[in-house]
C-alpha atoms as a PDB file:
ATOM      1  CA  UNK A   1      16.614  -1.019  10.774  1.00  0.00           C
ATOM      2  CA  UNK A   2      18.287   0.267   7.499  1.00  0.00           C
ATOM      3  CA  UNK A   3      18.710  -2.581   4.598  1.00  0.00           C
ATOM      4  CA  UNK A   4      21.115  -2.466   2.103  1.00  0.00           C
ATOM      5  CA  UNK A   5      20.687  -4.322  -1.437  1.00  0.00           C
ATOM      6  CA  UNK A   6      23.171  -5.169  -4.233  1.00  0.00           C
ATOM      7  CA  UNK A   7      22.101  -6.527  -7.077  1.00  0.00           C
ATOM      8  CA  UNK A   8      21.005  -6.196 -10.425  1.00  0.00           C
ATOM      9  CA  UNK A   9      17.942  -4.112 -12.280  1.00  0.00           C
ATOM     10  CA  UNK A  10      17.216  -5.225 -14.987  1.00  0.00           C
ATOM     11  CA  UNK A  11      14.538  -6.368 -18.475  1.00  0.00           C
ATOM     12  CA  UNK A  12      13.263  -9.844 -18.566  1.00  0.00           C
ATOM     13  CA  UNK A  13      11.206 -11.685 -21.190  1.00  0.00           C
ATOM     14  CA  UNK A  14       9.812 -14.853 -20.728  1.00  0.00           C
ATOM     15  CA  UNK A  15       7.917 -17.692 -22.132  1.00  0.00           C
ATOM     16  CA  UNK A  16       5.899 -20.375 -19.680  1.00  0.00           C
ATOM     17  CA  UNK A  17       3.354 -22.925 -20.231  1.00  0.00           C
ATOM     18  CA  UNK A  18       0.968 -20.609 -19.649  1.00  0.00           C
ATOM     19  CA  UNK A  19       2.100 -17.478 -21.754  1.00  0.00           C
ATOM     20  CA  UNK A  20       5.116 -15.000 -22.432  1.00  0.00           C
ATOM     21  CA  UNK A  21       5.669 -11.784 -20.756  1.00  0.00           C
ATOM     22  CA  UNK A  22       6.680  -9.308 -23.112  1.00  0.00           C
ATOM     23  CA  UNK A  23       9.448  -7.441 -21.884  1.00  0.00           C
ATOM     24  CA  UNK A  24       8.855  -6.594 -18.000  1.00  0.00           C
ATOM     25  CA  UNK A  25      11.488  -5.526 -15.494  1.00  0.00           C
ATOM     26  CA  UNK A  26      13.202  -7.662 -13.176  1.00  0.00           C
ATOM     27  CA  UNK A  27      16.705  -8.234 -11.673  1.00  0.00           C
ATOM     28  CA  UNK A  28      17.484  -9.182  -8.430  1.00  0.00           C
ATOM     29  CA  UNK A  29      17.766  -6.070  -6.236  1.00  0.00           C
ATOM     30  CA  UNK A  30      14.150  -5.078  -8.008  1.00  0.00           C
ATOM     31  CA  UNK A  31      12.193  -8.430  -6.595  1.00  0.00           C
ATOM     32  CA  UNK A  32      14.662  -8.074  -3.025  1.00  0.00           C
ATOM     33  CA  UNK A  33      13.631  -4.287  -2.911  1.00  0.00           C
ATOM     34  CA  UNK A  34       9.680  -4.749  -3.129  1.00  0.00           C
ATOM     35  CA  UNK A  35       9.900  -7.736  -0.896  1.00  0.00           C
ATOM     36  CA  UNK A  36      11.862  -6.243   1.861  1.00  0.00           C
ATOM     37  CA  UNK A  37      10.027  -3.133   1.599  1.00  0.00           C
ATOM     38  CA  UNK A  38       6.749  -4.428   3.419  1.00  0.00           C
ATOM     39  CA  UNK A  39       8.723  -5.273   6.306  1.00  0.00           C
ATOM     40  CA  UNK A  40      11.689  -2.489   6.719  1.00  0.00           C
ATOM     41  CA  UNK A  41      12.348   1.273   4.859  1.00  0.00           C
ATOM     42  CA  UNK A  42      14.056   2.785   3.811  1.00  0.00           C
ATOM     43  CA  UNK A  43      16.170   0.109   1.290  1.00  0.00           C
ATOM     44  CA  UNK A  44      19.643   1.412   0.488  1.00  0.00           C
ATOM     45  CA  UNK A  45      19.234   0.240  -3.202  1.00  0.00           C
ATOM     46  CA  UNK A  46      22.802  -0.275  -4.959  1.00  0.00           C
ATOM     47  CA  UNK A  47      22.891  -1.636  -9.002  1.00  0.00           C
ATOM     48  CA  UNK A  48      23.324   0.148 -12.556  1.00  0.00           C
ATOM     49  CA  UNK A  49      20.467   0.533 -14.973  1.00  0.00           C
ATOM     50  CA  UNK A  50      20.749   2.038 -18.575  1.00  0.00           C
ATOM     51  CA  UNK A  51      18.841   5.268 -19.877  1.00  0.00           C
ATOM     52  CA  UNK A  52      16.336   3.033 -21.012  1.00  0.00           C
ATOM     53  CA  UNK A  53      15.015   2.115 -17.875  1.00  0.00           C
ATOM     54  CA  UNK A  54      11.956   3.435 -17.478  1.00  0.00           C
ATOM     55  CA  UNK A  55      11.681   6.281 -15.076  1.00  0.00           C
ATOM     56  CA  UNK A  56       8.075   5.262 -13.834  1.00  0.00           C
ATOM     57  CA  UNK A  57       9.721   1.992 -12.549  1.00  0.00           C
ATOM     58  CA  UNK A  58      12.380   4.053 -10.244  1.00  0.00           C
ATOM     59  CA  UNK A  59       9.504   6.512  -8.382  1.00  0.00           C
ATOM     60  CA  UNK A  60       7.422   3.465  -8.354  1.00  0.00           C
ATOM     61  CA  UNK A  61      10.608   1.926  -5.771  1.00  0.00           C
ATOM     62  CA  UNK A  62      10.858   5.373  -4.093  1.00  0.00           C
ATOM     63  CA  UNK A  63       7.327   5.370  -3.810  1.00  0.00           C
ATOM     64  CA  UNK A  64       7.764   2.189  -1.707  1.00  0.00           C
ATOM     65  CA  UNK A  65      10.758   3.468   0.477  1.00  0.00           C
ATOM     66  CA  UNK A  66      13.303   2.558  -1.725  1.00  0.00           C
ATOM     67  CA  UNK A  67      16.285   5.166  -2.136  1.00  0.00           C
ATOM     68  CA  UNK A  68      18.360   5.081  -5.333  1.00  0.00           C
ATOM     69  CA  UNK A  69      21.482   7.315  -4.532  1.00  0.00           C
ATOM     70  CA  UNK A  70      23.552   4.021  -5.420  1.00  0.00           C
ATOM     71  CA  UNK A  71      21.822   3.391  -8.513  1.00  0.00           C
ATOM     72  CA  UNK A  72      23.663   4.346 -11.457  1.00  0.00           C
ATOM     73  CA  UNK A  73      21.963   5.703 -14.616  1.00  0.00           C
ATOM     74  CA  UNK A  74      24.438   5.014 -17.458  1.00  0.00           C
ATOM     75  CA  UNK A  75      23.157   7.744 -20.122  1.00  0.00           C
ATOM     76  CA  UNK A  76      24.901   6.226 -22.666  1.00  0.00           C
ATOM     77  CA  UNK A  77      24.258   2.577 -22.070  1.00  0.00           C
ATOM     78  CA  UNK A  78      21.104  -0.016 -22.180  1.00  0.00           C
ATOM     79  CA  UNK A  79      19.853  -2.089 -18.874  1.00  0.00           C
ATOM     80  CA  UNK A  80      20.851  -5.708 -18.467  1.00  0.00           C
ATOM     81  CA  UNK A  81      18.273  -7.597 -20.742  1.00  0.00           C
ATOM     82  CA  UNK A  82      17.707 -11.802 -19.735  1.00  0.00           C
ATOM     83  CA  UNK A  83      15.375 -14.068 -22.223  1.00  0.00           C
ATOM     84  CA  UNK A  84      14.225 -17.392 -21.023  1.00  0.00           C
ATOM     85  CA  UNK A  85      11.619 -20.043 -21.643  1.00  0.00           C
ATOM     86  CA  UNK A  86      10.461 -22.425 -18.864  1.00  0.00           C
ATOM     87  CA  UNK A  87       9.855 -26.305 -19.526  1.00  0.00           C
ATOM     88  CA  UNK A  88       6.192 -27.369 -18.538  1.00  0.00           C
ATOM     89  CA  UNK A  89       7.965 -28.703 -15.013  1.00  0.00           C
ATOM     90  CA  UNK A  90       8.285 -24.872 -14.412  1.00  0.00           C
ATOM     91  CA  UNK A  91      11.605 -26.098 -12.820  1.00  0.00           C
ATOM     92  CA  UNK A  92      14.059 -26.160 -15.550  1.00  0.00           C
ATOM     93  CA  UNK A  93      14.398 -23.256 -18.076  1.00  0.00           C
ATOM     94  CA  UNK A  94      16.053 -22.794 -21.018  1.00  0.00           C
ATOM     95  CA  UNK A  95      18.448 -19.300 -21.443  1.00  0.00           C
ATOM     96  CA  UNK A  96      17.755 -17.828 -24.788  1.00  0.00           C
ATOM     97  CA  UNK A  97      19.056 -13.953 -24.853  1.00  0.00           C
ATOM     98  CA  UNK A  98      21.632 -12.557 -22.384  1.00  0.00           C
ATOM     99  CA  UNK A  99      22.786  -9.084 -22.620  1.00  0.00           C
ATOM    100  CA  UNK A 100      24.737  -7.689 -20.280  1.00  0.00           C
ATOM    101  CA  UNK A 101      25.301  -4.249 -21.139  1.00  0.00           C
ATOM    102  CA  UNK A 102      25.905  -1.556 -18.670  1.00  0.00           C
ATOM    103  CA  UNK A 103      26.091  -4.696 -15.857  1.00  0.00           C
ATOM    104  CA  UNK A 104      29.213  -6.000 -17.759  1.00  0.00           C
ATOM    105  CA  UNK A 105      31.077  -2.707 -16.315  1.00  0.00           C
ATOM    106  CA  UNK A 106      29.280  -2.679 -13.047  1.00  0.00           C
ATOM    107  CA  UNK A 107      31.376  -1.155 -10.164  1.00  0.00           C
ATOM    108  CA  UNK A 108      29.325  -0.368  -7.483  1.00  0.00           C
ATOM    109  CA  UNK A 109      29.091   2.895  -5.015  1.00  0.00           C
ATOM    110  CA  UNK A 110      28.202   2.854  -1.353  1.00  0.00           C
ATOM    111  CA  UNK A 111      26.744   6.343  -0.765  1.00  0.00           C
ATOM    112  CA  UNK A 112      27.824   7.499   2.397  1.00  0.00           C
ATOM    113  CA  UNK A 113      24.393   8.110   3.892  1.00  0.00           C
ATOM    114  CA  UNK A 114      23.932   3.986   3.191  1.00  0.00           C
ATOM    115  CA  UNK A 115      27.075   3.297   5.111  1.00  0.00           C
ATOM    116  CA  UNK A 116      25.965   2.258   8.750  1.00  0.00           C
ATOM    117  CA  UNK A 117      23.856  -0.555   7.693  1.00  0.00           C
ATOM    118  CA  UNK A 118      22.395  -2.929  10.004  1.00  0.00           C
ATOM    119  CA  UNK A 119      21.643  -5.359   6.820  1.00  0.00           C
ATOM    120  CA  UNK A 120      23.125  -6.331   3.791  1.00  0.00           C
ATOM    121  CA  UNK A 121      22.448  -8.455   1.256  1.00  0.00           C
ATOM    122  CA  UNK A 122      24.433  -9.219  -1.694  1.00  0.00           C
ATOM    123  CA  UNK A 123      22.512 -10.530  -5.182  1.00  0.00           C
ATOM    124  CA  UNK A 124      23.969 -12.678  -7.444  1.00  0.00           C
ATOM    125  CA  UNK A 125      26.612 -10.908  -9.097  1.00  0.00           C
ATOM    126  CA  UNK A 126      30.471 -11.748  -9.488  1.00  0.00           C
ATOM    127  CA  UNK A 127      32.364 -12.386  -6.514  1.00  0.00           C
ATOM    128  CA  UNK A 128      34.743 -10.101  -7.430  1.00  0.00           C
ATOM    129  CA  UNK A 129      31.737  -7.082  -7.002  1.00  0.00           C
ATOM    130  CA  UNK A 130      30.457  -8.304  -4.243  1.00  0.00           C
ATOM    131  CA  UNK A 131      33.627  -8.606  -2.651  1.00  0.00           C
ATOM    132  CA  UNK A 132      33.889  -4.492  -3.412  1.00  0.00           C
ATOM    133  CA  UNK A 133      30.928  -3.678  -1.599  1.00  0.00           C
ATOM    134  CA  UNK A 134      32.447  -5.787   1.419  1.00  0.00           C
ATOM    135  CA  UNK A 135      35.382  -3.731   1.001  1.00  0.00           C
ATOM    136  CA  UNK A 136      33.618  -0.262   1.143  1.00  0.00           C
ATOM    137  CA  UNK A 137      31.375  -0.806   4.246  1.00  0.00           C
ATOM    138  CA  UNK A 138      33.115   1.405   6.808  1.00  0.00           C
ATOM    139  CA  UNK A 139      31.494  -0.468   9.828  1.00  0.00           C
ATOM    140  CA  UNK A 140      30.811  -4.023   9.239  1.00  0.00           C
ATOM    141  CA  UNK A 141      26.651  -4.819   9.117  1.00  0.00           C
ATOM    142  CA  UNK A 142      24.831  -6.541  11.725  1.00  0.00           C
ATOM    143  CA  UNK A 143      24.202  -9.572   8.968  1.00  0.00           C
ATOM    144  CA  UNK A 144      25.347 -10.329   5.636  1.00  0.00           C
ATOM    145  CA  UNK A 145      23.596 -12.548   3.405  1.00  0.00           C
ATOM    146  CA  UNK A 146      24.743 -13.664   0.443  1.00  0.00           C
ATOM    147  CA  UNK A 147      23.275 -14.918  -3.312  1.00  0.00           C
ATOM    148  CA  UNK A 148      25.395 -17.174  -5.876  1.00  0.00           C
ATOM    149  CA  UNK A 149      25.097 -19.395  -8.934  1.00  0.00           C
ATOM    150  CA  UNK A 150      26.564 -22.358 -10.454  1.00  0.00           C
ATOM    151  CA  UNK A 151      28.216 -20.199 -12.859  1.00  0.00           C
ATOM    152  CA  UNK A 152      30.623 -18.128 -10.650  1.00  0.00           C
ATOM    153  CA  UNK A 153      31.504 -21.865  -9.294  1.00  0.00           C
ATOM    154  CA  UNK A 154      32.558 -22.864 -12.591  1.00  0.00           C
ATOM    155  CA  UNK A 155      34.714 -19.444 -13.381  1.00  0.00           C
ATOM    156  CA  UNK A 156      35.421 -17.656 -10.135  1.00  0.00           C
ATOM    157  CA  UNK A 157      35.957 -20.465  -7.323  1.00  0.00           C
ATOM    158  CA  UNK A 158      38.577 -19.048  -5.958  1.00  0.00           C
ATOM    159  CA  UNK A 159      37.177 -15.666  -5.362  1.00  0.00           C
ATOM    160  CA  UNK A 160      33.865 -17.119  -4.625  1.00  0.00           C
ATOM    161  CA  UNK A 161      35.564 -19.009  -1.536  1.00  0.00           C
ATOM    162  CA  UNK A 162      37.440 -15.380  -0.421  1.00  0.00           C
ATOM    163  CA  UNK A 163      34.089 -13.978  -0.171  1.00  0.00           C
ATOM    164  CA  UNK A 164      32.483 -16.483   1.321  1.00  0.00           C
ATOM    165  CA  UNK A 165      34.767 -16.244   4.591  1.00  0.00           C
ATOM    166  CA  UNK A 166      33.273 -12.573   5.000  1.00  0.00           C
ATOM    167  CA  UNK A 167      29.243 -13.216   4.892  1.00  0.00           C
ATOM    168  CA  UNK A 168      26.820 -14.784   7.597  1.00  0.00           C
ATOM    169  CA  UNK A 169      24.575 -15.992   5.440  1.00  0.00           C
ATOM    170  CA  UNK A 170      24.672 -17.872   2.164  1.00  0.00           C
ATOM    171  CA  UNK A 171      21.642 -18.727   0.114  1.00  0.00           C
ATOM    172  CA  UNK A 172      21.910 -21.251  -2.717  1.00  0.00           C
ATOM    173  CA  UNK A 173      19.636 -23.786  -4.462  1.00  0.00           C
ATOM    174  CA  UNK A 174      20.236 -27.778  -4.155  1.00  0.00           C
ATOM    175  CA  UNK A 175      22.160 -28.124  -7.128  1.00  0.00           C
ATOM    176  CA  UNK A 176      24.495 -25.055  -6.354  1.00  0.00           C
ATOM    177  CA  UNK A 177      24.944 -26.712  -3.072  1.00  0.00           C
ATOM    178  CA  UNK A 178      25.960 -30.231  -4.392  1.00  0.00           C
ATOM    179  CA  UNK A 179      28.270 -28.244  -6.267  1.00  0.00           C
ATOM    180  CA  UNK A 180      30.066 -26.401  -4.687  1.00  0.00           C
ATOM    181  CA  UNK A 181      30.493 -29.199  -1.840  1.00  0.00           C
ATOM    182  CA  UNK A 182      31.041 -31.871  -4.033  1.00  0.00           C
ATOM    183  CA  UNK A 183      28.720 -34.033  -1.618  1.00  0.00           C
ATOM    184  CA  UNK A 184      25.494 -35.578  -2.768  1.00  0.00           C
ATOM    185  CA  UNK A 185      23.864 -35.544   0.521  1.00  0.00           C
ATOM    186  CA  UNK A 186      22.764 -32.411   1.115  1.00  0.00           C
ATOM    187  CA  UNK A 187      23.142 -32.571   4.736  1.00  0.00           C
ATOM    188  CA  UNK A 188      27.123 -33.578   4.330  1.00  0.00           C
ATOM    189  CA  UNK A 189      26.935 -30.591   1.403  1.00  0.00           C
ATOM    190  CA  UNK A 190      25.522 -28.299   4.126  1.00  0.00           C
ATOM    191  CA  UNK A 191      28.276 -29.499   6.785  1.00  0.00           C
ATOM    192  CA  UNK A 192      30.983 -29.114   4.465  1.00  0.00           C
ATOM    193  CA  UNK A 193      29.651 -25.221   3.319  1.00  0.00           C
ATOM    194  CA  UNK A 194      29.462 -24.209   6.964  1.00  0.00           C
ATOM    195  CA  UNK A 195      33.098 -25.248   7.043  1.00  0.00           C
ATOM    196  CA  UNK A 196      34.301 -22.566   4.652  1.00  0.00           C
ATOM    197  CA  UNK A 197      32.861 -19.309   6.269  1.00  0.00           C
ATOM    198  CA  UNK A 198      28.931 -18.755   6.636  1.00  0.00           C
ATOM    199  CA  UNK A 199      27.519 -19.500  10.002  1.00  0.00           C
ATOM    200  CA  UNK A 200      23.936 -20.150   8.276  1.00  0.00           C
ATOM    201  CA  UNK A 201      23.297 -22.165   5.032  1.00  0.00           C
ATOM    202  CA  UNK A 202      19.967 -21.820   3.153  1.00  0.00           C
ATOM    203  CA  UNK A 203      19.174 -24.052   0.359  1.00  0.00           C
ATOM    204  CA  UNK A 204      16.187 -23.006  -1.242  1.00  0.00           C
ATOM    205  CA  UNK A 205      14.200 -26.160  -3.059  1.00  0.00           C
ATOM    206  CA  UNK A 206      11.847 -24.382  -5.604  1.00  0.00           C
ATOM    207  CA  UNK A 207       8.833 -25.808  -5.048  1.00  0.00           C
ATOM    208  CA  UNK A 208       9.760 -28.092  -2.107  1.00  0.00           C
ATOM    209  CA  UNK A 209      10.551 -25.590   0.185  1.00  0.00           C
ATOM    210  CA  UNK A 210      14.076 -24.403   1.875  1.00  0.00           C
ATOM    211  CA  UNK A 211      16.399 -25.757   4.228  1.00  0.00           C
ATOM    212  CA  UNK A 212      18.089 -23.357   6.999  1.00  0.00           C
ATOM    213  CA  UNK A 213      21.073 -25.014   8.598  1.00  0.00           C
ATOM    214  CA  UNK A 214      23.347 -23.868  11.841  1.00  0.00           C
ATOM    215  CA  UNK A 215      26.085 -25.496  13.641  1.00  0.00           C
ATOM    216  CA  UNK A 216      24.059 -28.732  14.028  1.00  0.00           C
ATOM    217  CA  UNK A 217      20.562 -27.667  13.528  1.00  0.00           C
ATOM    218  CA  UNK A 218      18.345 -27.851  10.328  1.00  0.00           C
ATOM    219  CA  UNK A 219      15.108 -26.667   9.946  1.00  0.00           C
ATOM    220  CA  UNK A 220      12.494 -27.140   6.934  1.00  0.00           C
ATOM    221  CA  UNK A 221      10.274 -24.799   5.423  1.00  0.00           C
ATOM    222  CA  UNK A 222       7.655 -26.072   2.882  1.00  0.00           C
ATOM    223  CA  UNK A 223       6.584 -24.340  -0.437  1.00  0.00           C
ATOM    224  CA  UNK A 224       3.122 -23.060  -0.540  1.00  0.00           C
ATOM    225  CA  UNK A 225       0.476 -25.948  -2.284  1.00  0.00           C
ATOM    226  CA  UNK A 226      -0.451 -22.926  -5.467  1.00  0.00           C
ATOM    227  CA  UNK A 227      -3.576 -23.613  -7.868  1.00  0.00           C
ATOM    228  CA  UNK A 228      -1.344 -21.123 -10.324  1.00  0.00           C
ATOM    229  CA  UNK A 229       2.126 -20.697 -11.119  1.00  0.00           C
ATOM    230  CA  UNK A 230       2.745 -18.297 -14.001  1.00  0.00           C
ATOM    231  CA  UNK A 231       6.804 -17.242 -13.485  1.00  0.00           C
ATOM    232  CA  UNK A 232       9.081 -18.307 -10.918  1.00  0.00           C
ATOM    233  CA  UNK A 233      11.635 -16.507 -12.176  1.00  0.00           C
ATOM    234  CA  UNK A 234      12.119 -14.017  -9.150  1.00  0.00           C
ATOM    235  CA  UNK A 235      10.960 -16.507  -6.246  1.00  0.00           C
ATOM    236  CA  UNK A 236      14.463 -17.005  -4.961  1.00  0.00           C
ATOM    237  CA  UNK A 237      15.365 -13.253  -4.923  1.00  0.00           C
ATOM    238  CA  UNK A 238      11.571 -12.429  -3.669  1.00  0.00           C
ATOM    239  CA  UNK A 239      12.418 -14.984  -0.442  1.00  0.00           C
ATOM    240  CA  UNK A 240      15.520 -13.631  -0.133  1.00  0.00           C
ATOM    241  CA  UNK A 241      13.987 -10.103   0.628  1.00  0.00           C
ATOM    242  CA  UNK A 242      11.323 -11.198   2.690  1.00  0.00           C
ATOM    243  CA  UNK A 243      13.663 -13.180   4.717  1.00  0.00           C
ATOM    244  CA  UNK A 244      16.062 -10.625   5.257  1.00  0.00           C
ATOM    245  CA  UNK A 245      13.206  -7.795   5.692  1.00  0.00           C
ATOM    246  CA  UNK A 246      12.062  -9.706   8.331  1.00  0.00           C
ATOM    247  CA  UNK A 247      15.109  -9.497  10.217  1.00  0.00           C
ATOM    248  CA  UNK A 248      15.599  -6.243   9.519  1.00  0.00           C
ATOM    249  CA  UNK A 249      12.885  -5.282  10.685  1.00  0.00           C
ATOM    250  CA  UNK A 250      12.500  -7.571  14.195  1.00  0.00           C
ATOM    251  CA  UNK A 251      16.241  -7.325  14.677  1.00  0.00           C
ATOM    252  CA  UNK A 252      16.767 -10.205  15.803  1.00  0.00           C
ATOM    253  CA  UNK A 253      19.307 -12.876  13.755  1.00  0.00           C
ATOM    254  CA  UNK A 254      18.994 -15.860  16.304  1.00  0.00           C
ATOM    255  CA  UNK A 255      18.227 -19.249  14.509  1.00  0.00           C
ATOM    256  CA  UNK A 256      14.822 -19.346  16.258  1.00  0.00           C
ATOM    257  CA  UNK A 257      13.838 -15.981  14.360  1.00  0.00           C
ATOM    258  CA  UNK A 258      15.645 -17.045  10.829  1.00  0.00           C
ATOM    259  CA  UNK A 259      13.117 -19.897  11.053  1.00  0.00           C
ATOM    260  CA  UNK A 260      10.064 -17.301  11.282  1.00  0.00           C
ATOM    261  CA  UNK A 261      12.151 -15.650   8.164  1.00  0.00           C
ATOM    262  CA  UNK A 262      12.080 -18.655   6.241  1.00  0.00           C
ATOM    263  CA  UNK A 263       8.676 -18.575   6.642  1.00  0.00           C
ATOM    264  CA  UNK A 264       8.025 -15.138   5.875  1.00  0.00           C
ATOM    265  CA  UNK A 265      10.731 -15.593   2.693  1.00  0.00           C
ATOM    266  CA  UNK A 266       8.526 -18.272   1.494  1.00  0.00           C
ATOM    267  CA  UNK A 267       5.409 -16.951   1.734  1.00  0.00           C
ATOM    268  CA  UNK A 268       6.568 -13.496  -0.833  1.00  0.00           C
ATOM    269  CA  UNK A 269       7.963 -15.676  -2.767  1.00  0.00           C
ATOM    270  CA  UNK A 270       4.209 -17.747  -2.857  1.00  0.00           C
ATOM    271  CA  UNK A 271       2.972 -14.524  -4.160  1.00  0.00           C
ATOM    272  CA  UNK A 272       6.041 -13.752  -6.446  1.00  0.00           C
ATOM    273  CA  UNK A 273       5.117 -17.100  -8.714  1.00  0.00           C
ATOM    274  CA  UNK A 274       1.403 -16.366  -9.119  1.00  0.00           C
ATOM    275  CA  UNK A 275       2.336 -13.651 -12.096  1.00  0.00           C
ATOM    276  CA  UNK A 276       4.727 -12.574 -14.266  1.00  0.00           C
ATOM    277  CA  UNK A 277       7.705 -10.201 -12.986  1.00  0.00           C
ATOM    278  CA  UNK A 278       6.950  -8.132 -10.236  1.00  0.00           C
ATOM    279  CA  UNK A 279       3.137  -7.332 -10.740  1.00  0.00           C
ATOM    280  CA  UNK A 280       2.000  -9.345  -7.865  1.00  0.00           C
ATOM    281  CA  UNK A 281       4.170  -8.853  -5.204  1.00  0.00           C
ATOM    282  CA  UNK A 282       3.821  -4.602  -6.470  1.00  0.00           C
ATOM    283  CA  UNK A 283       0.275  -4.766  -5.030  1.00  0.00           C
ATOM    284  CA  UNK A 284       0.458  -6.927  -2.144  1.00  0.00           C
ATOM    285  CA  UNK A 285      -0.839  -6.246   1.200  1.00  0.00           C
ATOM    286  CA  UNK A 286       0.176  -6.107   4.501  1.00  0.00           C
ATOM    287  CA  UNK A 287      -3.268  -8.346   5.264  1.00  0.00           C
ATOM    288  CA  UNK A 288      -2.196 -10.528   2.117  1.00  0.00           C
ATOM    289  CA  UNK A 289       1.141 -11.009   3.779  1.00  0.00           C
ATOM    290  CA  UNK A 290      -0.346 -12.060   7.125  1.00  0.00           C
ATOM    291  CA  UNK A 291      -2.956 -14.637   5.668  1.00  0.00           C
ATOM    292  CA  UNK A 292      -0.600 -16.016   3.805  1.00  0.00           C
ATOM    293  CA  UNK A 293       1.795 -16.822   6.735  1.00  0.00           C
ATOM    294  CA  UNK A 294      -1.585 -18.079   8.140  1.00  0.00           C
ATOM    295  CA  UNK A 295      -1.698 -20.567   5.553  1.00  0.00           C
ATOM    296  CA  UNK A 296       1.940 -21.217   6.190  1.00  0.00           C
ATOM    297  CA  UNK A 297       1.533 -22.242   9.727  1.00  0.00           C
ATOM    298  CA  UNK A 298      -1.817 -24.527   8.823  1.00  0.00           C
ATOM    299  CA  UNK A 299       0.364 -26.163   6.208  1.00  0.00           C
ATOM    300  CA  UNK A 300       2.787 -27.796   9.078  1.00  0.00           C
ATOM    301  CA  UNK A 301       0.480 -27.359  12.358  1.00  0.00           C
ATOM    302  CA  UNK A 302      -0.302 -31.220  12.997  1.00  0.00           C
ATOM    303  CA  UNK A 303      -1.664 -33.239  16.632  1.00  0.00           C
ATOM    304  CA  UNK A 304      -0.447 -36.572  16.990  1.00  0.00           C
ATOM    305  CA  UNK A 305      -1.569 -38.950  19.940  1.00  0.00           C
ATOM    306  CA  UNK A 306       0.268 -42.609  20.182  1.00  0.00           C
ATOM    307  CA  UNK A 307      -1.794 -43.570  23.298  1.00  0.00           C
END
């Protein structure tokens, strides 16, 4: 059942309508990592972090099932530090400070005790590193799923399209997906992305929900209804890992199971939003987890009678 993530570690600060963070840690391997966890250990964690990233954050992973052997601890270097401030829609943000630091180097290391990997996941970094992980995997994974951004669409298309060809999986938002299909319709968008290498398409809606699409099938997801939502700065990367936890952990990549993933996705990310960074999801339970998806399934369970 072994999981392997790539992606970044990092220092966030945020401002919301409802407060600012102070500096807290995020990055997308850190919010994939604690998701994943509650379904499938050990994670085969794989990013770079500065000597100012604080050791109590690093046993608090391992204390979780999270091995670090492809975590590199530049000693001479600071962590990747992101600054934004959300607009009262809690949908659109403003970016205010990026630093990349010891991530502007990044060239990452598979161990050899993480090659063998049933799972992979790839955050969003360039295409070019995520490429290099492909690259390095002496036995190709069971499933590869894959993160991206507007940006690398804008600067790297070419090597964005390369990788694409290699992954399974390929999770993007509804703008990403407009873009990089040039369709409006994100059904044509979704037929046209299928076309160029991933056998499953997620397009992950924010707060209304996430598509899956296969071959001809779609299936919809909706967001959890919250009374609070304080950050959503790590719900995509928190659904990521509890989708692909999930898998990991059933084994078991049939459509019919990625829509009980997309379920399970949604529902960490449900708890990701209610505070800032990773201090929810940190302390959630396995009971938490399971009520949720409760909720999930009342949300969408309907009778209907015509007669």
């Amino acid at each position: 059942m072994s999981l392997t993530v790539v992606g970044t570690m990092a220092f966030d600060e945020l401002e919301t309508p409802f407060g600012k963070s102070g500096r807290i840690i995020g990055g997308s391997a850190t919010y994939i990592a604690w998701a994943a966890s509650n379904f499938v250990q050990p994670i085969n964690q794989v990013s770079i972090v500065g000597a100012d990233f604080p050791q109590s954050e690093l046993d608090a992973l391992k204390a979780k099932g999270v091995a670090l052997d492809g975590v590199q601890i530049k000693q001479d270097g600071k962590t990747f530090y992101w600054s934004g401030k959300y607009h009262m829609d809690m949908n659109t943000r403003d970016s205010l400070v990026t630093e990349l630091n010891v991530l502007a180097d990044f060239q990452p290391v598979i161990p050899e005790n993480y090659q063998g990997s049933e799972f992979l996941i790839l955050g969003n970094l360039t295409p070019l590193v995520q490429m290099s992980v492909l690259e390095q995997m002496k036995v190709r994974p069971k499933l590869i799923v894959m993160d991206t951004m507007n940006f690398w669409m804008e600067v790297a298309m070419d090597d964005l399209l390369k990788v694409l060809t290699k992954v399974d999986v390929l999770m993007v938002n509804d703008g990403e997906a407009r873009q990089l299909s040039g369709e409006y319709s994100l059904v044509k968008a979704a037929r046209k992305i299928l076309g160029m290498g991933p056998r499953y398409l997620i397009i992950k809606k924010g707060e209304h929900g996430a598509l899956l699409f296969h071959d001809n099938h779609v299936f919809f997801a909706p967001a959890m209804p919250l009374d609070d939502v304080y950050d959503p700065t790590g719900a995509g990367d928190t659904f990521a890992g509890g989708f692909i936890g999930y898998l990991a952990k059933t084994k078991d990549i049939s459509f019919e199971n990625m829509k009980t993933a997309i379920i399970v996705g949604s529902a960490m990310a449900s708890f990701c939003v209610e505070r800032f960074g990773t201090e929810r999801i940190r302390e959630v339970t396995h009971d938490d987890i399971t009520a949720r998806i409760d909720q999930f399934v009342q949300l969408v369970n309907f009778d209907i009678d015509l007669v």
